[in-house]
Protein backbone atom coordinates (compact mmCIF):
# COMPACT_ATOMS: atom_id res chain seq x y z
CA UNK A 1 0.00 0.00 0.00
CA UNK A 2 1.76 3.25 -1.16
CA UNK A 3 1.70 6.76 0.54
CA UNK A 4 1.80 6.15 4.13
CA UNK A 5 2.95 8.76 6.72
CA UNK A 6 2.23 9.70 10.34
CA UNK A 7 1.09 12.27 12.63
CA UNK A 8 3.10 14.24 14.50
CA UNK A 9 1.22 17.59 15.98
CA UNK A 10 -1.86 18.90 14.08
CA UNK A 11 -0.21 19.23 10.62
CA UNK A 12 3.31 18.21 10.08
CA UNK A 13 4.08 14.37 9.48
CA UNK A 14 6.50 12.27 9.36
CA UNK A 15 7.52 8.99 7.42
CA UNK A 16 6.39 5.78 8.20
CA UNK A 17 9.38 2.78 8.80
CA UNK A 18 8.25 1.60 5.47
CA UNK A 19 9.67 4.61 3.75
CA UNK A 20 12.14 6.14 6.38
CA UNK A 21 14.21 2.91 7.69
CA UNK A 22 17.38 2.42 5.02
CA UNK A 23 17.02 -1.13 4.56
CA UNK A 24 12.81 -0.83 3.70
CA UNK A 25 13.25 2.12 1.14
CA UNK A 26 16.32 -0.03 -0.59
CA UNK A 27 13.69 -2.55 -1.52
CA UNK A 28 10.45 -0.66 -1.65
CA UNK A 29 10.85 -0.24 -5.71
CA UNK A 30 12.00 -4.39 -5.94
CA UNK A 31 8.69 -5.58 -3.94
CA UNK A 32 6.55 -3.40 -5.94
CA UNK A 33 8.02 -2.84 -9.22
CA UNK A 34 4.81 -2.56 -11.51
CA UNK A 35 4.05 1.27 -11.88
CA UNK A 36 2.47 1.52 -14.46
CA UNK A 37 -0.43 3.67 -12.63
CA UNK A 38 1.93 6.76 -13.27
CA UNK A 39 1.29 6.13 -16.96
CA UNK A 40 -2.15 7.95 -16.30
CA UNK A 41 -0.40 10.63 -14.46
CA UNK A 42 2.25 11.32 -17.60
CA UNK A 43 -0.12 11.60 -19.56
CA UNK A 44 -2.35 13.84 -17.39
CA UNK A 45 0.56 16.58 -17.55
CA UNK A 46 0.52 16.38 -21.01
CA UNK A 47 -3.17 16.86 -21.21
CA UNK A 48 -2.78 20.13 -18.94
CA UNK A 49 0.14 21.25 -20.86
CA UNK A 50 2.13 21.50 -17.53
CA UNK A 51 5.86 22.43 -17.83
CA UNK A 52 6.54 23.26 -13.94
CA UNK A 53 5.43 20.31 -12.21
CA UNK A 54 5.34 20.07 -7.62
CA UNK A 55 5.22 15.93 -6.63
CA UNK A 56 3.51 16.22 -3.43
CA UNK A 57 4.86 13.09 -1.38
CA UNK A 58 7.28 11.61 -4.15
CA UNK A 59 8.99 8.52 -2.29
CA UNK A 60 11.03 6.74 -4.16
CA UNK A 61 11.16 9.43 -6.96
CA UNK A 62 10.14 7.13 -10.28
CA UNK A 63 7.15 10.14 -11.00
CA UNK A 64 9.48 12.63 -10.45
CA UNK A 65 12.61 11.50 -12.33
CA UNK A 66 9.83 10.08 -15.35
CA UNK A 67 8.60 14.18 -15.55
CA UNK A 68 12.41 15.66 -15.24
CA UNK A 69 13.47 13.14 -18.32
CA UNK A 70 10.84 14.68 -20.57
CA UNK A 71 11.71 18.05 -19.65
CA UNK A 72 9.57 18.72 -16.94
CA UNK A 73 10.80 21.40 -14.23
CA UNK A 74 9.99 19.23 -11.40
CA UNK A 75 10.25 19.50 -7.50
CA UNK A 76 9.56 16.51 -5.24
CA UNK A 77 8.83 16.94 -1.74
CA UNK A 78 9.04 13.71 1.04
CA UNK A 79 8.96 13.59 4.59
CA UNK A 80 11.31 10.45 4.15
CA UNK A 81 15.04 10.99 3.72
CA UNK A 82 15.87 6.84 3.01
CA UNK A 83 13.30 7.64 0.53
CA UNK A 84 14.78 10.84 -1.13
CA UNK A 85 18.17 8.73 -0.68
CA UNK A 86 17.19 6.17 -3.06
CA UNK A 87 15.10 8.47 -5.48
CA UNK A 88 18.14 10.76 -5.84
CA UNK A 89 20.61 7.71 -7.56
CA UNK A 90 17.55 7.20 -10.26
CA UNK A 91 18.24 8.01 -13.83
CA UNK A 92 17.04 11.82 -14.26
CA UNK A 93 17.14 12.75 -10.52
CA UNK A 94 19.92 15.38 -11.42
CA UNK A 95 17.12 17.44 -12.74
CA UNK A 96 14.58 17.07 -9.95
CA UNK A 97 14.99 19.49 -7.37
CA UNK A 98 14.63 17.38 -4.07
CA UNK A 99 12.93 18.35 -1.03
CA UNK A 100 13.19 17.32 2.33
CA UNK A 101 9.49 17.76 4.16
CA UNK A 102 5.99 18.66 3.55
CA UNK A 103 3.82 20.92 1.50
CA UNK A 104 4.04 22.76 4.52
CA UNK A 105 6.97 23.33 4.62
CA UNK A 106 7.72 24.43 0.82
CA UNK A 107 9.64 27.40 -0.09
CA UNK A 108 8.06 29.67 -2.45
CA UNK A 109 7.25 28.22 -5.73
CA UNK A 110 5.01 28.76 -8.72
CA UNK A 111 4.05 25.81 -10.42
CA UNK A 112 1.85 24.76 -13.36
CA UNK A 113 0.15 21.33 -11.65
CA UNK A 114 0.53 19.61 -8.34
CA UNK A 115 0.15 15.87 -8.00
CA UNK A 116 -0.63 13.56 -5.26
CA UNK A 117 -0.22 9.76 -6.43
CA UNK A 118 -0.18 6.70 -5.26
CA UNK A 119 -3.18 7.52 -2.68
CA UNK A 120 -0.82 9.90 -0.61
CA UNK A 121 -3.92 12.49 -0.38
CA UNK A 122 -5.18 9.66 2.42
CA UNK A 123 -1.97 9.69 4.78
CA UNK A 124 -3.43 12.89 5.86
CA UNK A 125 -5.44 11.94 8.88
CA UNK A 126 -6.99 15.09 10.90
CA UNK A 127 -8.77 17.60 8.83
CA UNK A 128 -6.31 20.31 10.06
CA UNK A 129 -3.30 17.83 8.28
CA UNK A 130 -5.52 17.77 5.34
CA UNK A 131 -6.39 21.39 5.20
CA UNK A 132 -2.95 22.69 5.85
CA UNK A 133 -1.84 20.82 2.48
CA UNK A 134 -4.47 22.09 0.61
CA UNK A 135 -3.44 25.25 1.56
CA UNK A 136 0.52 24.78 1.31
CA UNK A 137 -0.40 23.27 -2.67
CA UNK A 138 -2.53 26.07 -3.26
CA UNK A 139 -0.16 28.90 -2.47
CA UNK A 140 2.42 27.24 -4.18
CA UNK A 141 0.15 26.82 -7.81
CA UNK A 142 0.05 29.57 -10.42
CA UNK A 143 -3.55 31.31 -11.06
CA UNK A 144 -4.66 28.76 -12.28
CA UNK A 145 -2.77 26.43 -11.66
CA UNK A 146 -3.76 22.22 -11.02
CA UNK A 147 -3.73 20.36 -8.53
CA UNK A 148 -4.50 16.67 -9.07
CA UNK A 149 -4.46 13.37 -6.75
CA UNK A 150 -6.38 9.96 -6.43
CA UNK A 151 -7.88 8.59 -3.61
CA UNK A 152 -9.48 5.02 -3.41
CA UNK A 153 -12.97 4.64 -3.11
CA UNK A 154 -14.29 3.77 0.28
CA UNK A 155 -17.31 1.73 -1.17
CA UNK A 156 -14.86 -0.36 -2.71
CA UNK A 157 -13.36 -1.57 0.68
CA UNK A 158 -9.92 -1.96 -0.54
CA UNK A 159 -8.88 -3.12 2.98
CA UNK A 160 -10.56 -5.88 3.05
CA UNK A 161 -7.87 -7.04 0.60
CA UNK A 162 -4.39 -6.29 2.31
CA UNK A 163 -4.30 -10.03 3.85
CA UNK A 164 -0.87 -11.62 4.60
CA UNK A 165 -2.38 -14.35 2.04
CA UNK A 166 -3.52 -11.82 -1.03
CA UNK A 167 -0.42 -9.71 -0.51
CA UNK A 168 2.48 -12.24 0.40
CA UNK A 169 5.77 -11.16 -2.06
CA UNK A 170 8.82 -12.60 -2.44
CA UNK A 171 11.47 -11.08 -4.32
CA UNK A 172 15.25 -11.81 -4.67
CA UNK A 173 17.23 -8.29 -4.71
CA UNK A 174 20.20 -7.39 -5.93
CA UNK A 175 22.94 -6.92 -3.62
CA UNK A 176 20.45 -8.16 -0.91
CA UNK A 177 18.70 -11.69 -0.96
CA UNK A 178 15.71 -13.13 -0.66
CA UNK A 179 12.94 -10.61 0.60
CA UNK A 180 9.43 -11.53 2.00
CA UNK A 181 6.94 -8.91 2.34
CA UNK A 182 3.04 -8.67 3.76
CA UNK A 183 0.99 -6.70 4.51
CA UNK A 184 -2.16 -6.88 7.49
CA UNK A 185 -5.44 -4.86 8.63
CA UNK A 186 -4.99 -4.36 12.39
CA UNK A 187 -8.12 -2.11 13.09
CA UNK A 188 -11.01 -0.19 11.29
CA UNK A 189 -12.28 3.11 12.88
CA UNK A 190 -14.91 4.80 10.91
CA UNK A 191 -13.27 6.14 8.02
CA UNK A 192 -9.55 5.60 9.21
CA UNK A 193 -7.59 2.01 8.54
CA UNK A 194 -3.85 0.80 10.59
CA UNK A 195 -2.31 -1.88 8.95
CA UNK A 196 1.32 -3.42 9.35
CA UNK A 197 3.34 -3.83 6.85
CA UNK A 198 5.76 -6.94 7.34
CA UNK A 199 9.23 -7.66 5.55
CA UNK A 200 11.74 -10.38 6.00
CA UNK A 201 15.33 -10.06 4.85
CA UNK A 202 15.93 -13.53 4.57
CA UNK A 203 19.92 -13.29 4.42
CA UNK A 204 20.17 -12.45 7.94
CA UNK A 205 16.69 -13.79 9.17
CA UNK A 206 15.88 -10.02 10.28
CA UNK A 207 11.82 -8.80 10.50
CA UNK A 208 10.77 -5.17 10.22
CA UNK A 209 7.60 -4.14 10.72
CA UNK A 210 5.94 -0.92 9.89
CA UNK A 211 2.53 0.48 11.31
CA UNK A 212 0.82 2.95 9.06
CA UNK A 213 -2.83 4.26 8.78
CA UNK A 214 -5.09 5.68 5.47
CA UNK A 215 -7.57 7.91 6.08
CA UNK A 216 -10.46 7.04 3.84
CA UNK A 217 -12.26 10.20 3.11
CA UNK A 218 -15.49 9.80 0.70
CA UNK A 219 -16.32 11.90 -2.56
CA UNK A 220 -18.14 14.53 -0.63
CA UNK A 221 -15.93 15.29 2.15
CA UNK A 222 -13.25 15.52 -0.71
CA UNK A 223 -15.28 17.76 -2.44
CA UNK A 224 -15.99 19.95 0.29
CA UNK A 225 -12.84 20.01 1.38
CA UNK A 226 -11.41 21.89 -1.54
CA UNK A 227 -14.32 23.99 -1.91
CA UNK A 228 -13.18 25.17 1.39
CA UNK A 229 -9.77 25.48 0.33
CA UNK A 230 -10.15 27.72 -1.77
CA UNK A 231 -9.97 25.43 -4.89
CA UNK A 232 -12.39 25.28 -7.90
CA UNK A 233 -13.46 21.60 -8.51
CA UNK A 234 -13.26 20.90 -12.02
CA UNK A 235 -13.96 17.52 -12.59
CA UNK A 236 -13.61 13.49 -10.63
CA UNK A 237 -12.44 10.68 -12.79
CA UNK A 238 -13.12 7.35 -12.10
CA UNK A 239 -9.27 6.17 -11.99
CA UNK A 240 -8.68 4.46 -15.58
CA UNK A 241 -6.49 1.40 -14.04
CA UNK A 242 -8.19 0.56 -11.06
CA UNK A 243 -12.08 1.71 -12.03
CA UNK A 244 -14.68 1.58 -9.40
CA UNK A 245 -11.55 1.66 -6.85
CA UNK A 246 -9.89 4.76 -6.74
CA UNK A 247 -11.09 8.46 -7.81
CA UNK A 248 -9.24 10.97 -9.73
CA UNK A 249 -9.78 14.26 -8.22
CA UNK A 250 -9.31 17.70 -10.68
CA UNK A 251 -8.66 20.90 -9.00
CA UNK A 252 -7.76 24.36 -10.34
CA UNK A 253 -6.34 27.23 -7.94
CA UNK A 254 -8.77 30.61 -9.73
CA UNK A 255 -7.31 32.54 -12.02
């Protein structure tokens, strides 16, 4: 499950184990290397004619460093610094500027688009984390400007699906070994979901764990949200990969 952070105070975050601990981010790419959901997102910059592009929650950088090779003016922002680590030796990262943090904590920019993807919109867990990004994406867009993200679909029940039987991967890494991964629901709260995400290094039979949890916000409070925001909703896309699961949210920051 990608885009998980935590809470720490009433807006900033910081990264989960899964994306802050060395050893995870070295093989976070390796157990999931199938991204072929950013095609969507590629081709959504193109669509918006974007040339200045702000990756809200970047990770591993493969969004990022895909924009900077075909001349995007990108900058990625990550509360993770193992994760920044590893997206800075990628092909293209020389052209990405990197950034250590938040949308809060962005210096001033003017960009053409913002993106959230893989589901980072639902890391943010109080509506004062949530609101505070909104705001932080909004100041740094152009009149405007868009910002677009996807969030899954609560109806669909995703959760119900991250079992250590549906999700069990094993993957023999370079340089590393043999690595197990799973992932498990721990509890359901209303709209908010804690799972653990489990990985075995098999060369030295060492087991980290890594508790994160999704908010799970439905099409109206997303809606209203950026209504409140200050944003002009133009249009929600039923995610062209994964339809009926996740929504594709388009914002614009008023001219």
């Amino acid at each position: 499950m990608s885009g998980a952070v935590s809470r720490t105070g009433t807006i900033g975050v910081v990264a989960d184990a899964i994306f802050e601990d060395p050893r995870l981010a070295q093989v976070y790419d390796p157990l999931d290397p199938d991204r072929s959901d950013l095609h969507v997102y590629v081709a959504v910059v193109d669509e918006l004619g974007a040339l200045s592009v702000l990756d809200i929650g970047c990770g591993t950088g493969t969004f990022a460093c895909i924009l900077a090779q075909r001349g995007i003016d990108v900058t990625a922002v990550d509360p993770a610094s193992a994760s920044l680590d590893v997206a800075r030796s990628k092909p293209g990262a020389e052209a990405v500027r990197w950034l250590h943090g938040d949308a809060t904590t962005l210096p001033p920019l003017t960009v053409d688009a913002a993106f959230m993807t893989a589901n980072v919109a639902q890391v943010f867990i109080t509506d004062d984390e949530w609101a505070a990004t909104l705001r932080a994406t909004r100041r740094a867009l152009r009149a405007g400007g868009w910002l677009v993200f996807e969030t899954r679909d609560p109806a669909a029940r995703a959760w119900e699906q991250w079992t250590p039987e549906l999700t069990r991967t094993v993957v023999d890494v370079t340089c590393v070994g043999v690595v197990e991964s799973w992932e498990e629901v721990t509890r359901v709260s209303g709209d908010l979901v804690t799972f653990k995400s489990m990985t075995a290094f098999k060369a030295d039979d060492v087991v980290l764990e890594s508790v994160s949890t999704l908010r799970f916000r439905d099409q109206p409070n997303v809606e209203a949200s950026l209504v409140q925001e200050g944003f002009q909703l133009s249009e929600v896309r039923d995610a062209p990969d994964r339809p009926g699961r996740e929504l594709v949210f388009f914002a614009r920051r008023p001219q």
